[in-house]
PDB file of N, CA and C in Angstrom:
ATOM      1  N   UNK A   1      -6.875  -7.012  12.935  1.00  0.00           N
ATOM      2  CA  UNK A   1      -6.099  -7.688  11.908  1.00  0.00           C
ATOM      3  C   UNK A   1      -6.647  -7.316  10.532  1.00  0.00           C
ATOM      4  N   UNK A   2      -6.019  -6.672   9.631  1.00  0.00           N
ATOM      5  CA  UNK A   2      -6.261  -6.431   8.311  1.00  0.00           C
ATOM      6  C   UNK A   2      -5.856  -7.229   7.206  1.00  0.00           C
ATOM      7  N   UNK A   3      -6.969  -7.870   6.356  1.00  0.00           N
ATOM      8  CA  UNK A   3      -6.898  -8.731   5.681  1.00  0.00           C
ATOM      9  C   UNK A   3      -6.539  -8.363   4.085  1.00  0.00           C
ATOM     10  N   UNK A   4      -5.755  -8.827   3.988  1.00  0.00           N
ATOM     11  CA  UNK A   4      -4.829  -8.123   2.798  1.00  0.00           C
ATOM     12  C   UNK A   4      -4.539  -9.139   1.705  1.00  0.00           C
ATOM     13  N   UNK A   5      -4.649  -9.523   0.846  1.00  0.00           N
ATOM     14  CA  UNK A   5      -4.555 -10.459  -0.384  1.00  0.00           C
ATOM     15  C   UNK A   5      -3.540  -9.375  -1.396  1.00  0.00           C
ATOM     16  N   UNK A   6      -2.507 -10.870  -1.714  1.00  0.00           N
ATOM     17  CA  UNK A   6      -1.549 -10.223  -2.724  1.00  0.00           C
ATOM     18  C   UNK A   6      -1.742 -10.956  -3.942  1.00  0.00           C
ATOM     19  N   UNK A   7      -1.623 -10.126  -4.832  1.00  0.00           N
ATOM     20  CA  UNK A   7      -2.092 -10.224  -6.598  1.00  0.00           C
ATOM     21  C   UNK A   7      -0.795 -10.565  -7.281  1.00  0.00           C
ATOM     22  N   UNK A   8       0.013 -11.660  -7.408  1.00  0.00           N
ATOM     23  CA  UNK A   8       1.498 -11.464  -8.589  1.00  0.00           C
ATOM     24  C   UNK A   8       1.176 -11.724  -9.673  1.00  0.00           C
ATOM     25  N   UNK A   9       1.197 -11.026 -10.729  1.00  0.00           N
ATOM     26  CA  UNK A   9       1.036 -11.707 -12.006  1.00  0.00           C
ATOM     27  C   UNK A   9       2.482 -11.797 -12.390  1.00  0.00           C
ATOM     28  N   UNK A  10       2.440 -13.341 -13.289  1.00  0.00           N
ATOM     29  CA  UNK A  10       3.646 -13.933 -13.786  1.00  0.00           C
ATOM     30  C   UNK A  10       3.426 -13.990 -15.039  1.00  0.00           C
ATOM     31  N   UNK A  11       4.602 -14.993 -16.104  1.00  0.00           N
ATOM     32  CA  UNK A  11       4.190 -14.849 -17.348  1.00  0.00           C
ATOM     33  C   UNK A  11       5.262 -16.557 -17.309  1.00  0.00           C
ATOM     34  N   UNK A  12       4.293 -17.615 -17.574  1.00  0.00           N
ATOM     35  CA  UNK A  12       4.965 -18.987 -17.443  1.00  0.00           C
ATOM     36  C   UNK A  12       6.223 -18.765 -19.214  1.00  0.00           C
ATOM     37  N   UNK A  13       6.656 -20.057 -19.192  1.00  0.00           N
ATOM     38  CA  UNK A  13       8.019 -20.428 -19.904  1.00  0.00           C
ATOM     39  C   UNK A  13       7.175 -20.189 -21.554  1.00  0.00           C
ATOM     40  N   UNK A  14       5.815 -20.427 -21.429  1.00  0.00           N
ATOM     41  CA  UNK A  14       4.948 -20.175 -22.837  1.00  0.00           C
ATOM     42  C   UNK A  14       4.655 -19.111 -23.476  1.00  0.00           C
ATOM     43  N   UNK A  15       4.964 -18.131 -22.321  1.00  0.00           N
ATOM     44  CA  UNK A  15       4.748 -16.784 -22.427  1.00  0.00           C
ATOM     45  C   UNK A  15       2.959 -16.423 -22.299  1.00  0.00           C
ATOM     46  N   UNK A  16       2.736 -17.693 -21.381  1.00  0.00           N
ATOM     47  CA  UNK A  16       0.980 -16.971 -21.196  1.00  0.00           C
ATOM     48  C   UNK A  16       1.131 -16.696 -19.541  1.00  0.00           C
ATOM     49  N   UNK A  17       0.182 -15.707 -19.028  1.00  0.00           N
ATOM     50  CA  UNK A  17       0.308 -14.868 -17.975  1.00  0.00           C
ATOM     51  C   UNK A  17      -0.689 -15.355 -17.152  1.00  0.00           C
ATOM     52  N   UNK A  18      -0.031 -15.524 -15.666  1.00  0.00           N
ATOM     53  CA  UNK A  18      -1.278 -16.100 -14.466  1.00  0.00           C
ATOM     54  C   UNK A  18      -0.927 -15.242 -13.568  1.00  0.00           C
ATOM     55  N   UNK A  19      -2.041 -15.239 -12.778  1.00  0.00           N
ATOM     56  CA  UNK A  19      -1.517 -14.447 -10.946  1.00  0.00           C
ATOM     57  C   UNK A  19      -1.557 -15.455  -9.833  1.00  0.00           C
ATOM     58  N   UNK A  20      -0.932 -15.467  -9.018  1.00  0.00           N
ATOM     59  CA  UNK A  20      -0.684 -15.866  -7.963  1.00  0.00           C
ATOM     60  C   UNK A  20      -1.358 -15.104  -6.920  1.00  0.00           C
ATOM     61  N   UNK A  21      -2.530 -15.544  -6.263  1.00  0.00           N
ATOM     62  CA  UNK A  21      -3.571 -14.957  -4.930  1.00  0.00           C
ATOM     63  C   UNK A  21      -2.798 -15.621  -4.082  1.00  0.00           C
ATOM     64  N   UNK A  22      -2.601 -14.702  -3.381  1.00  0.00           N
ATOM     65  CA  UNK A  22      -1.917 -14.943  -1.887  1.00  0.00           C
ATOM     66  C   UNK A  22      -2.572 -14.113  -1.081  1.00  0.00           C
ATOM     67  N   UNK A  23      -3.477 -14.940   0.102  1.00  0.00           N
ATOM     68  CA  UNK A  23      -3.850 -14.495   1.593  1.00  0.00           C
ATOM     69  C   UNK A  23      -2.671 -14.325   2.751  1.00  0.00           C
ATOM     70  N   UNK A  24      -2.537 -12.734   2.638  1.00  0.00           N
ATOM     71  CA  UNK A  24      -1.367 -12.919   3.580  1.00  0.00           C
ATOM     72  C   UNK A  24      -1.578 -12.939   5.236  1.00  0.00           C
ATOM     73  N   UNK A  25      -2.882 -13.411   5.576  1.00  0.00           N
ATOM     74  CA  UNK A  25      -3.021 -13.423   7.136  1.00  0.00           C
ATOM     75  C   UNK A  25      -2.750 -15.146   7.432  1.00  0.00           C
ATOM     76  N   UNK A  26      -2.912 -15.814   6.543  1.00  0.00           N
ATOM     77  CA  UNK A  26      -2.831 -17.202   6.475  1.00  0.00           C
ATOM     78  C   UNK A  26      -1.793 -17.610   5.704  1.00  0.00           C
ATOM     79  N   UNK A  27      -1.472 -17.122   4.373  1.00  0.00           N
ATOM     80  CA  UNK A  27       0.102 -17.669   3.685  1.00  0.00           C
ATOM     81  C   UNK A  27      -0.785 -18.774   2.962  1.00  0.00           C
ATOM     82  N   UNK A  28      -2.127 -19.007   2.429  1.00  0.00           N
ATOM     83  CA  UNK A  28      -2.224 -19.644   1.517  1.00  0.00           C
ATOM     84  C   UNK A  28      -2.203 -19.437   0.209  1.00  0.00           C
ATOM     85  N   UNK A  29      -1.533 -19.654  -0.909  1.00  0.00           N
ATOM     86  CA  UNK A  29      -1.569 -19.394  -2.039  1.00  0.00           C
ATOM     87  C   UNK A  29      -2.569 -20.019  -3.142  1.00  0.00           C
ATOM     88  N   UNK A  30      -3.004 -19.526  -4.380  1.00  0.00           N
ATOM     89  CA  UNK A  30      -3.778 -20.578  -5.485  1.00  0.00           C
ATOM     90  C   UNK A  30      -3.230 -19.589  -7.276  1.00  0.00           C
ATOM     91  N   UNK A  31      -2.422 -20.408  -7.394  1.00  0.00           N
ATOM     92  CA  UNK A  31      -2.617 -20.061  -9.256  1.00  0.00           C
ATOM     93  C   UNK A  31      -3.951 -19.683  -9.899  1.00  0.00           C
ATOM     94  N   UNK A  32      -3.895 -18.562 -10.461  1.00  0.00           N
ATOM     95  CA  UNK A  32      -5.276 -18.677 -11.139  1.00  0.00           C
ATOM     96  C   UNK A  32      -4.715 -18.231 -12.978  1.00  0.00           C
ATOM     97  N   UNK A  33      -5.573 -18.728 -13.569  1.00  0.00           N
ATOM     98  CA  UNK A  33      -5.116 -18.859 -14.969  1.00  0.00           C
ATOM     99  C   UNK A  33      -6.079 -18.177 -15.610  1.00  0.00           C
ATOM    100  N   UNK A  34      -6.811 -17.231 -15.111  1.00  0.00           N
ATOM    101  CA  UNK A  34      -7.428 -16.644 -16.007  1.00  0.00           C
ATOM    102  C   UNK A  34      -8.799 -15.675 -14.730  1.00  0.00           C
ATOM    103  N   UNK A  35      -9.153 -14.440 -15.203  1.00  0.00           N
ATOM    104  CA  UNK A  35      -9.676 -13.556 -14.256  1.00  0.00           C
ATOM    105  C   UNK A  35     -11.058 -14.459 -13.462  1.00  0.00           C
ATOM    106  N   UNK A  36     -11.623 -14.801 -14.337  1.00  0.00           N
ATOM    107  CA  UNK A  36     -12.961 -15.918 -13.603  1.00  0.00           C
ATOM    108  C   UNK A  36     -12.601 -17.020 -12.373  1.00  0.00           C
ATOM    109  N   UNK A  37     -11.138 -17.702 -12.998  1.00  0.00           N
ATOM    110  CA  UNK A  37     -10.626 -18.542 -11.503  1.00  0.00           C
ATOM    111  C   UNK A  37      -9.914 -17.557 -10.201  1.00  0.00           C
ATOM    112  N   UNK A  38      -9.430 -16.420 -10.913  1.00  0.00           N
ATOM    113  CA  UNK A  38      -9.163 -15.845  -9.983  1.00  0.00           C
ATOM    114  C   UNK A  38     -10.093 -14.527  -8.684  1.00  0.00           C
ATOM    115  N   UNK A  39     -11.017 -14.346  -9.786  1.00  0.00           N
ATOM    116  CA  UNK A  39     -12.315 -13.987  -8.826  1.00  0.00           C
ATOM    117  C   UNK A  39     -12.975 -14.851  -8.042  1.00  0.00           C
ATOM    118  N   UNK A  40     -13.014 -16.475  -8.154  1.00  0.00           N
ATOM    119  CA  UNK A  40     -13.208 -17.280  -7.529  1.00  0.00           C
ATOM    120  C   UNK A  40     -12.612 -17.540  -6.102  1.00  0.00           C
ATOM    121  N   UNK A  41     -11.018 -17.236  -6.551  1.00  0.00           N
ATOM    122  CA  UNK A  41     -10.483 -17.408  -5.358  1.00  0.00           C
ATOM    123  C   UNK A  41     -10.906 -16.429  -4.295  1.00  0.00           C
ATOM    124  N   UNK A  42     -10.676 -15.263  -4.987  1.00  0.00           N
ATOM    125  CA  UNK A  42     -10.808 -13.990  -4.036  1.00  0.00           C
ATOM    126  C   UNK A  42     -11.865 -14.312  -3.193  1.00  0.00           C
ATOM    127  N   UNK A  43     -13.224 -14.535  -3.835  1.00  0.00           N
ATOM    128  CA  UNK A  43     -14.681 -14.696  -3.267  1.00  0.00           C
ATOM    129  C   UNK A  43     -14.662 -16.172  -2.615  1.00  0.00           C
ATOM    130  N   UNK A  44     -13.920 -17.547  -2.627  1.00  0.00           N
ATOM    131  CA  UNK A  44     -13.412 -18.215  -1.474  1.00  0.00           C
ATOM    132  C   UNK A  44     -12.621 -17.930  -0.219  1.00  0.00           C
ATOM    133  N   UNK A  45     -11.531 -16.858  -1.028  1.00  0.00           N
ATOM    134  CA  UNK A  45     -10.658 -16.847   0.466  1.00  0.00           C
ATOM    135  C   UNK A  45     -11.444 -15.775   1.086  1.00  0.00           C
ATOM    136  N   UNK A  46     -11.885 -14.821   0.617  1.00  0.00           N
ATOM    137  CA  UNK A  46     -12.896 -13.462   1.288  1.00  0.00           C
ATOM    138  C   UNK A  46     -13.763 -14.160   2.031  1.00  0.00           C
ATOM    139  N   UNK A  47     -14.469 -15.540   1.806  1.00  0.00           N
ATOM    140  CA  UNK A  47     -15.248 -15.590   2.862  1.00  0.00           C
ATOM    141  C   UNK A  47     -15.265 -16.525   3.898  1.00  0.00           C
ATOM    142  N   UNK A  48     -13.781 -16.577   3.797  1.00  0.00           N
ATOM    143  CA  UNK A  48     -13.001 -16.990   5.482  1.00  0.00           C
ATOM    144  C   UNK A  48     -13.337 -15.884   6.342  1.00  0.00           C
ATOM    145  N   UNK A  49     -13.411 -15.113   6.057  1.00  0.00           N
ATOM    146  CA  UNK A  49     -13.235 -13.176   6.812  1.00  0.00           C
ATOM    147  C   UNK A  49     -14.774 -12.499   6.425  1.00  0.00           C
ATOM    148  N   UNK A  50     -16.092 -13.474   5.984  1.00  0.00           N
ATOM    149  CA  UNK A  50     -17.057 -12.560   6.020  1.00  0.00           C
ATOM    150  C   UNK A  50     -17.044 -11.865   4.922  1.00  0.00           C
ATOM    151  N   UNK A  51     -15.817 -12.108   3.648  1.00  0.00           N
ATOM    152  CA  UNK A  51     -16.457 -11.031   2.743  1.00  0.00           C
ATOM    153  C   UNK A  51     -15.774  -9.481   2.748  1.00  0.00           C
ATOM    154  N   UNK A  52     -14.906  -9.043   3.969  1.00  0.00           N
ATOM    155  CA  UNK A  52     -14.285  -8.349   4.668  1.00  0.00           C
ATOM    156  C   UNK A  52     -12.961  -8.440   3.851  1.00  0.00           C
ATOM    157  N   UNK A  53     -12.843  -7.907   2.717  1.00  0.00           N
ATOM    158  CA  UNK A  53     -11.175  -7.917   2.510  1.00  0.00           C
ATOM    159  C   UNK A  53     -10.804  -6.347   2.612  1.00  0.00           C
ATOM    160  N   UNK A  54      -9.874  -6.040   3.650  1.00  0.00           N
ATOM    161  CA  UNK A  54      -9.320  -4.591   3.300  1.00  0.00           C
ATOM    162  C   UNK A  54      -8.112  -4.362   1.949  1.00  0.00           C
ATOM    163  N   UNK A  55      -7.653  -5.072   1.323  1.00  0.00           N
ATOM    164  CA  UNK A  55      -6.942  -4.557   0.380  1.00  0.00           C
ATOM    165  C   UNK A  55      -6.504  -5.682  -0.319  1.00  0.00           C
ATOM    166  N   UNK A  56      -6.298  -5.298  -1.874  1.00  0.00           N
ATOM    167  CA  UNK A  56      -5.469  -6.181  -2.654  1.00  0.00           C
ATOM    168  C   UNK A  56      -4.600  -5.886  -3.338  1.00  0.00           C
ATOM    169  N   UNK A  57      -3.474  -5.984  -3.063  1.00  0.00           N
ATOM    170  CA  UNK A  57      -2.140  -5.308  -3.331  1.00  0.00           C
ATOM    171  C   UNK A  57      -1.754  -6.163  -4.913  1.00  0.00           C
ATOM    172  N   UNK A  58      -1.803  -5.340  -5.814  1.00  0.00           N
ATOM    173  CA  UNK A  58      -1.461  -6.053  -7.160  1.00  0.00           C
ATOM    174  C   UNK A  58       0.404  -5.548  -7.307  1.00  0.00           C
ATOM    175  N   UNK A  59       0.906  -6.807  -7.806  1.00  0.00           N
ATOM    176  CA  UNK A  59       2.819  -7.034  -8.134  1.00  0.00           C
ATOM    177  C   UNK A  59       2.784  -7.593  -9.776  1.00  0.00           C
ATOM    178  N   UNK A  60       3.551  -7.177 -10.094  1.00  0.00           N
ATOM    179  CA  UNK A  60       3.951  -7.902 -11.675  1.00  0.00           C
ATOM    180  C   UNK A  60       5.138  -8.343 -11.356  1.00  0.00           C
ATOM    181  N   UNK A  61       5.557  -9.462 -11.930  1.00  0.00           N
ATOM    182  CA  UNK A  61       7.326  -9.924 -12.433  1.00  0.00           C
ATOM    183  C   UNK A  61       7.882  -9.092 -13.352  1.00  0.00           C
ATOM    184  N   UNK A  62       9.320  -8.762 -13.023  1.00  0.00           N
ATOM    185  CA  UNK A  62       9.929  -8.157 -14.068  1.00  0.00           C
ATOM    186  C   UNK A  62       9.482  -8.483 -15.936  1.00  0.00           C
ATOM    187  N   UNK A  63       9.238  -9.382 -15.691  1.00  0.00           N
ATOM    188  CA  UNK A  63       9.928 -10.179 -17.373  1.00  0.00           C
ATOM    189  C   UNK A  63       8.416 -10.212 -17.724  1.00  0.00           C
ATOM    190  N   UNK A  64       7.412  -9.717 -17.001  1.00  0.00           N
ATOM    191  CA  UNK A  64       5.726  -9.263 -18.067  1.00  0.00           C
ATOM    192  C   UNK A  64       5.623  -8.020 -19.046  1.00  0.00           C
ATOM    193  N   UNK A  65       5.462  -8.374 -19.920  1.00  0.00           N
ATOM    194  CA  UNK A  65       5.865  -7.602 -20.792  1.00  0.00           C
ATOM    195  C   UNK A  65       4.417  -6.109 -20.931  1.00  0.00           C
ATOM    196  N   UNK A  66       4.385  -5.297 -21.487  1.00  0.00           N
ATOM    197  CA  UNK A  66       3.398  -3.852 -21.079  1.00  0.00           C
ATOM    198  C   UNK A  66       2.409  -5.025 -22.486  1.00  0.00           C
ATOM    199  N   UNK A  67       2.358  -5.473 -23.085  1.00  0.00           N
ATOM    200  CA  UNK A  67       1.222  -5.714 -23.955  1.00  0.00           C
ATOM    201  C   UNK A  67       0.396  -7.049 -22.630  1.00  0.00           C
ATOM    202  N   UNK A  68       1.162  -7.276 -22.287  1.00  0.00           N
ATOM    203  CA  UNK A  68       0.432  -8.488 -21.538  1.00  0.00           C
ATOM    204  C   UNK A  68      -0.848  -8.113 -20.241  1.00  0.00           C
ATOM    205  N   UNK A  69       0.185  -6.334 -19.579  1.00  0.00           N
ATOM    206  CA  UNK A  69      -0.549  -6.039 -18.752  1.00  0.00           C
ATOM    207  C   UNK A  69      -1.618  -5.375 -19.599  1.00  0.00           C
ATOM    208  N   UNK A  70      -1.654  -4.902 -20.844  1.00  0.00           N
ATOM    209  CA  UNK A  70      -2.506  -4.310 -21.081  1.00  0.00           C
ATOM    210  C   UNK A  70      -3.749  -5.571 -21.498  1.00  0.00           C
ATOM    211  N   UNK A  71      -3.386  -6.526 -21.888  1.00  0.00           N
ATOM    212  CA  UNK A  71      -4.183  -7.564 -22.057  1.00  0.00           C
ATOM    213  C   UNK A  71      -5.128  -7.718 -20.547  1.00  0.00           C
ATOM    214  N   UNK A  72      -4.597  -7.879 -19.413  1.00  0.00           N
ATOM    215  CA  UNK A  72      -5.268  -8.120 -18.619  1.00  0.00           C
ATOM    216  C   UNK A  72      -5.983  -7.161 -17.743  1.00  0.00           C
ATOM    217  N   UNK A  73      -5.834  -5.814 -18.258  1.00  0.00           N
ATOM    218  CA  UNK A  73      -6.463  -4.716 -17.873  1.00  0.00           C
ATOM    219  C   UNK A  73      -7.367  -4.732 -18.656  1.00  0.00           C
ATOM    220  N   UNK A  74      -7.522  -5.240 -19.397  1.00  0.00           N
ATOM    221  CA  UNK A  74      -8.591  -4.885 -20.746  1.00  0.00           C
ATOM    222  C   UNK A  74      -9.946  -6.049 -20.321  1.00  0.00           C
ATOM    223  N   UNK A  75      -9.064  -7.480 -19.598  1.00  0.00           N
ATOM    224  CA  UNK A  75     -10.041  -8.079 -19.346  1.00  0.00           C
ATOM    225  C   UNK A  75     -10.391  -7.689 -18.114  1.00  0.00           C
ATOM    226  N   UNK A  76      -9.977  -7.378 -16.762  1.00  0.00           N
ATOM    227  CA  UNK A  76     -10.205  -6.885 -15.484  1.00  0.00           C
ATOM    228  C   UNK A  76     -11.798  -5.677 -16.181  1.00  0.00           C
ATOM    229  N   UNK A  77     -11.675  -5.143 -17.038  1.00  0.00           N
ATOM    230  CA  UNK A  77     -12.434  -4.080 -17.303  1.00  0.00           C
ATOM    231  C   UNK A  77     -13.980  -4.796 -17.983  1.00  0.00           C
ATOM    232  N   UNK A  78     -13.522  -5.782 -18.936  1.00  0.00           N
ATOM    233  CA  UNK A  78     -14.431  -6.705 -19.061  1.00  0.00           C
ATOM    234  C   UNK A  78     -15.161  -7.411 -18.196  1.00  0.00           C
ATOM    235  N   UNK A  79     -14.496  -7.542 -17.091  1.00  0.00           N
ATOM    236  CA  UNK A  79     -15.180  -8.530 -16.143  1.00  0.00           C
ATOM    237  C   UNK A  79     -15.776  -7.442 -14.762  1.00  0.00           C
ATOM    238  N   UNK A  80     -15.731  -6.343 -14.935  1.00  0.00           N
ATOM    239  CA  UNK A  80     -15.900  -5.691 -14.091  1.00  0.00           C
ATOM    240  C   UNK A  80     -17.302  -5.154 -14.402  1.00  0.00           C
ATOM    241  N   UNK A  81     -17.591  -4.713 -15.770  1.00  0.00           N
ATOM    242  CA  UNK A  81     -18.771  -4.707 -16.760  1.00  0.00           C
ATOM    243  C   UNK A  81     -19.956  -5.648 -16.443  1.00  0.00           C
ATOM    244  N   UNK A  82     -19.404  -6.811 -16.503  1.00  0.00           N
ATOM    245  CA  UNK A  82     -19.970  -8.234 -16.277  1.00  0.00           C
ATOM    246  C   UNK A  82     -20.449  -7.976 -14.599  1.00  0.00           C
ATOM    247  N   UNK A  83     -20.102  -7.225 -13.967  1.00  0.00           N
ATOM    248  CA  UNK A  83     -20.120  -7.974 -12.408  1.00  0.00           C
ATOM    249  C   UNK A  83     -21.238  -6.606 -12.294  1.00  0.00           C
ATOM    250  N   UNK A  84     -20.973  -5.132 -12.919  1.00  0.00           N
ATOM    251  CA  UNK A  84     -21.907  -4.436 -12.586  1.00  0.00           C
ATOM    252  C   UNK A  84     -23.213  -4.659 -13.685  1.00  0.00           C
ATOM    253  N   UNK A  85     -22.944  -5.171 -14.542  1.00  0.00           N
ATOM    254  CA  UNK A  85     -24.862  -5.375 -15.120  1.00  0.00           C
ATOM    255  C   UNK A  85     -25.399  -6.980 -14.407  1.00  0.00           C
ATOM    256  N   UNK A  86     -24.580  -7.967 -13.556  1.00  0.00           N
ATOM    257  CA  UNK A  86     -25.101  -8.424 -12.824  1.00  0.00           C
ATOM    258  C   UNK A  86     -25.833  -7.842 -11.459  1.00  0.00           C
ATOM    259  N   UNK A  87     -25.554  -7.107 -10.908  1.00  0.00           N
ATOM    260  CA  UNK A  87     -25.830  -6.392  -9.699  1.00  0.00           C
ATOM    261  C   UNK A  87     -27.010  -5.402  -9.885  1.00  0.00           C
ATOM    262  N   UNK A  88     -26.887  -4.794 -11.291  1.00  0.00           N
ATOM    263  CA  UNK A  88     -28.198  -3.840 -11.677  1.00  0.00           C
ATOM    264  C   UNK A  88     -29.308  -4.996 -12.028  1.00  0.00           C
ATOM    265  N   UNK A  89     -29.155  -6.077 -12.771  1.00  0.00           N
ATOM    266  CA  UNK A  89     -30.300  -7.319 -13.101  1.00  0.00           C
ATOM    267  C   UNK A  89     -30.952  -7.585 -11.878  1.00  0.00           C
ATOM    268  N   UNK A  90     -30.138  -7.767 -10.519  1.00  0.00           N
ATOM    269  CA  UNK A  90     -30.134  -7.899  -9.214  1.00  0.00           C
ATOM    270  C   UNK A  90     -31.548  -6.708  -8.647  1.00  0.00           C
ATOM    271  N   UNK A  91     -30.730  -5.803  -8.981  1.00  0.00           N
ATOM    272  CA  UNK A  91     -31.696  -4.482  -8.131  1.00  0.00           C
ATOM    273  C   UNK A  91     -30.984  -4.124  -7.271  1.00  0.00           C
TER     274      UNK A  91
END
């Protein structure tokens, strides 16, 4: 069984942008409002499965606009920074 998590990012009625984590071996969903709650989730639902996720399939909604994704690529890149000078502090 391959454990697969789906990524939607939306863009609410305010025009601010969340993703929707969806575990699709289970069908549980969680809003996350920002990359820190949503790495949270990942690293909760991942360790139903050990930590073991084979894939995370990222979706946008039509109506997200290209400045928004670039907003959240910019932070994905930020937080990715963050996760590797934690791991080098680590050893």
């Amino acid at each position: 069984m391959a454990v697969v998590f789906e990524s939607l990012i939306k863009v609410d009625e305010d025009g601010k942008w969340f993703v929707e984590l969806t575990d699709t071996v289970d069908g549980r969903m969680a809003v996350c409002h920002d990359l820190d709650e949503y790495s949270q989730k990942v690293e909760d639902f991942g360790g139903d499965y050990g930590g073991n996720i084979d894939e995370v399939k990222w979706f946008k909604d039509d109506n997200v606009p290209p400045h928004t994704m670039d907003e959240i690529r910019l932070e994905m890149s930020k937080h990715q920074e963050e996760i590797e000078k934690q791991k080098a502090q680590k050893g």
